[in-house]
C-alpha atoms as a PDB file:
ATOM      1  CA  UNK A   1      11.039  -4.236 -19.231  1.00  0.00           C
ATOM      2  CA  UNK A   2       7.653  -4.295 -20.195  1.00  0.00           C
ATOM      3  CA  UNK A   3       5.066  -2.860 -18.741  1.00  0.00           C
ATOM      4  CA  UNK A   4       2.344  -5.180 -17.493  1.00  0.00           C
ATOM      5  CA  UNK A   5       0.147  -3.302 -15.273  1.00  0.00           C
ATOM      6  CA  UNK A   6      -3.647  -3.995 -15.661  1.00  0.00           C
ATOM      7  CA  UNK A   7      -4.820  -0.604 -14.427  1.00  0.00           C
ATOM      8  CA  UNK A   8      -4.008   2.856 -15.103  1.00  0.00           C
ATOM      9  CA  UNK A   9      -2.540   4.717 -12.125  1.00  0.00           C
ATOM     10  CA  UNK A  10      -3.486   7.846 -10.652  1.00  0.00           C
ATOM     11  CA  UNK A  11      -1.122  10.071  -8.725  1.00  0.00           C
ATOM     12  CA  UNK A  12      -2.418  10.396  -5.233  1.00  0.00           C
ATOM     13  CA  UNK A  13      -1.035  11.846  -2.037  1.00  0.00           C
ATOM     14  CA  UNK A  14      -2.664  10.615   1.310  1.00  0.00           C
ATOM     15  CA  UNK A  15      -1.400   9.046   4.615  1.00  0.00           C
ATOM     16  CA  UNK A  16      -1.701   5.806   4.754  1.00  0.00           C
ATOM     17  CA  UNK A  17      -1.604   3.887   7.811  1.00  0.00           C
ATOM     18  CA  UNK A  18      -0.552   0.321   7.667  1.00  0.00           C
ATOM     19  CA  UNK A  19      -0.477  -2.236  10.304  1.00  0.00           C
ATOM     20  CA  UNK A  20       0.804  -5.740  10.418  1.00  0.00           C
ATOM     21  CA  UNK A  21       1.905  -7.833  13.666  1.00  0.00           C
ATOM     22  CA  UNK A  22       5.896  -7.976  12.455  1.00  0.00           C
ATOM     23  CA  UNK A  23       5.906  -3.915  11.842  1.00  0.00           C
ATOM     24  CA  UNK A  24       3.792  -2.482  14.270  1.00  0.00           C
ATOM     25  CA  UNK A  25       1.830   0.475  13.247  1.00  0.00           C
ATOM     26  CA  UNK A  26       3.473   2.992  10.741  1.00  0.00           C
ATOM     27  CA  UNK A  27       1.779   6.024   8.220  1.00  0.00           C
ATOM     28  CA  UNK A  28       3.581   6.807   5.295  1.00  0.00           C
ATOM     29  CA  UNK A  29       1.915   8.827   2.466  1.00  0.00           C
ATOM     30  CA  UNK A  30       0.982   7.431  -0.607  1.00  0.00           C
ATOM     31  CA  UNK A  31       2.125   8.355  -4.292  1.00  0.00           C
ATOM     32  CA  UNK A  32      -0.139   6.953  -6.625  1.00  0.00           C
ATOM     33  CA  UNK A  33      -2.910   4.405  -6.787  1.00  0.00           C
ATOM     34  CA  UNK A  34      -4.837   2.211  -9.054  1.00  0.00           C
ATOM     35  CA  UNK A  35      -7.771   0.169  -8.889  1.00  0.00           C
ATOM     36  CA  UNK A  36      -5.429  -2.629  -7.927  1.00  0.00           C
ATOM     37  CA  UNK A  37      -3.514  -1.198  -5.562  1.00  0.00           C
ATOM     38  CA  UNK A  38      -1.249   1.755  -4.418  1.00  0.00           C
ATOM     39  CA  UNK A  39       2.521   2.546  -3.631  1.00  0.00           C
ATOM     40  CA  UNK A  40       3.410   3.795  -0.598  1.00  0.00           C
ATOM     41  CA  UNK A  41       6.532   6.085   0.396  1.00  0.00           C
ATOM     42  CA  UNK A  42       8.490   4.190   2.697  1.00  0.00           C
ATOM     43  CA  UNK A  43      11.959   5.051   1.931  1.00  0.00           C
ATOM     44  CA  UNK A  44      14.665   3.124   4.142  1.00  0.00           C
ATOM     45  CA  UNK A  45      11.967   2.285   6.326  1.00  0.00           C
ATOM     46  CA  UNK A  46      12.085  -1.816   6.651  1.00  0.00           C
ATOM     47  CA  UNK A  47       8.979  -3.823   5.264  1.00  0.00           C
ATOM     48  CA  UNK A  48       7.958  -7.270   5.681  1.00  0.00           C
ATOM     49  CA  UNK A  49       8.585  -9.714   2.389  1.00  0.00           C
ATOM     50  CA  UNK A  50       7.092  -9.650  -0.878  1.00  0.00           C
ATOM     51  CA  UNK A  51       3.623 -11.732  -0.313  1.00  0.00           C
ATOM     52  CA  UNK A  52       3.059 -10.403   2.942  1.00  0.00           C
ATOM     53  CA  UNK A  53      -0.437  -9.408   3.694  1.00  0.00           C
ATOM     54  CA  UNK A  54      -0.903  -5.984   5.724  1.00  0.00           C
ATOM     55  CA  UNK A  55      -3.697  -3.824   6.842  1.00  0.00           C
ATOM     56  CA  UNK A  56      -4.451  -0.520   5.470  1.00  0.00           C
ATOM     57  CA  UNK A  57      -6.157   2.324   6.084  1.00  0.00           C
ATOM     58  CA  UNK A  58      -6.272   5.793   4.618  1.00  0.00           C
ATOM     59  CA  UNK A  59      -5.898   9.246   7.561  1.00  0.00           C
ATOM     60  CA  UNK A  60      -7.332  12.527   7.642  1.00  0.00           C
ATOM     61  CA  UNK A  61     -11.099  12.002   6.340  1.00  0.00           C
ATOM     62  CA  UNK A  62     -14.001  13.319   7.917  1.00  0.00           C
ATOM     63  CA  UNK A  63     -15.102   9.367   8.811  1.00  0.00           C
ATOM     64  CA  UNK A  64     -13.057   6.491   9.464  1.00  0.00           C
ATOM     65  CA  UNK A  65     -11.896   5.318   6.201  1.00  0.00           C
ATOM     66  CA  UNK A  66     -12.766   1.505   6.006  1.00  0.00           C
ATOM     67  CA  UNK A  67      -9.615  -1.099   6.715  1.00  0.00           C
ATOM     68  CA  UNK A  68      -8.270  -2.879   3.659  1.00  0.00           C
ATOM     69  CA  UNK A  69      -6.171  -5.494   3.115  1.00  0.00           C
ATOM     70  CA  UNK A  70      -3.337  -5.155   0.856  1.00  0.00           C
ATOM     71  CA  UNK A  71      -0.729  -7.858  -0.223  1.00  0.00           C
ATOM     72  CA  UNK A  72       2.828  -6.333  -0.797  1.00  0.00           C
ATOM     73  CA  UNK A  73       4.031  -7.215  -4.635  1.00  0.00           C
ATOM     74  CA  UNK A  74       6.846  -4.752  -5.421  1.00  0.00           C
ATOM     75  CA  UNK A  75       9.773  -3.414  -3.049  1.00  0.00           C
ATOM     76  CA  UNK A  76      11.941  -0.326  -4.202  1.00  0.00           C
ATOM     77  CA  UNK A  77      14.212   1.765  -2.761  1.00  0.00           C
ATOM     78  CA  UNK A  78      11.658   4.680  -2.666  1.00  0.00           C
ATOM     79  CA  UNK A  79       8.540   1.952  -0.820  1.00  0.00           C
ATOM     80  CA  UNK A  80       6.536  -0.560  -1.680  1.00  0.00           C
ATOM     81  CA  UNK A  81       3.761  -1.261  -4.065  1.00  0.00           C
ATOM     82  CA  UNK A  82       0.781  -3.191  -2.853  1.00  0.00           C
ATOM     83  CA  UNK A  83      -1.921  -4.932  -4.775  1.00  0.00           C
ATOM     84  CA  UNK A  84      -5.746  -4.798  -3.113  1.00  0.00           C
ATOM     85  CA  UNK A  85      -6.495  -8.219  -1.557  1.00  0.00           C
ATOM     86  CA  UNK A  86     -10.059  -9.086  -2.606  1.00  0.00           C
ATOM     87  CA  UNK A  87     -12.375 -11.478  -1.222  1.00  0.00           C
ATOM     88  CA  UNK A  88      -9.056 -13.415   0.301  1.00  0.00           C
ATOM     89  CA  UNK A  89      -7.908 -13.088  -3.597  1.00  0.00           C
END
């Protein structure tokens, strides 16, 4: 399978907190991230469908860190990747 990732990925390990009316409120920690998006550890933890749009938010900063939206684009047995939603894009 060939890779076709448009940014390079950075291993990163934060908690996450993701919201979305179907899931509630969960934080998982993260396990890498790009400029495109980030995975998230979610193990058997159920997720809504690919193309769902959550909320995200990274925990444990000195300020609030600012809410982001985040489509989901990938599900594995180990989480879920997520690509940044931009401007509604």
């Amino acid at each position: 399978m060939r890779d076709q990732r448009r940014f390079q990925r950075t291993r990163l390990m934060c908690r996450v907190k993701v919201t979305h009316k179907d899931l509630g409120e969960i934080e998982v920690d993260s396990r890498d991230i790009s400029d495109g998006g980030i995975f998230l550890i979610t193990n058997d933890m159920e997720m809504p469908p690919l193309g769902t749009i959550v909320e995200g938010q990274v925990q444990g900063l000195m300020e609030a860190a600012p809410l982001v939206e985040m489509e989901i684009v990938r599900v594995e047995t180990a989480g879920v990747g997520l690509r940044f939603v931009v401007d509604g894009k």
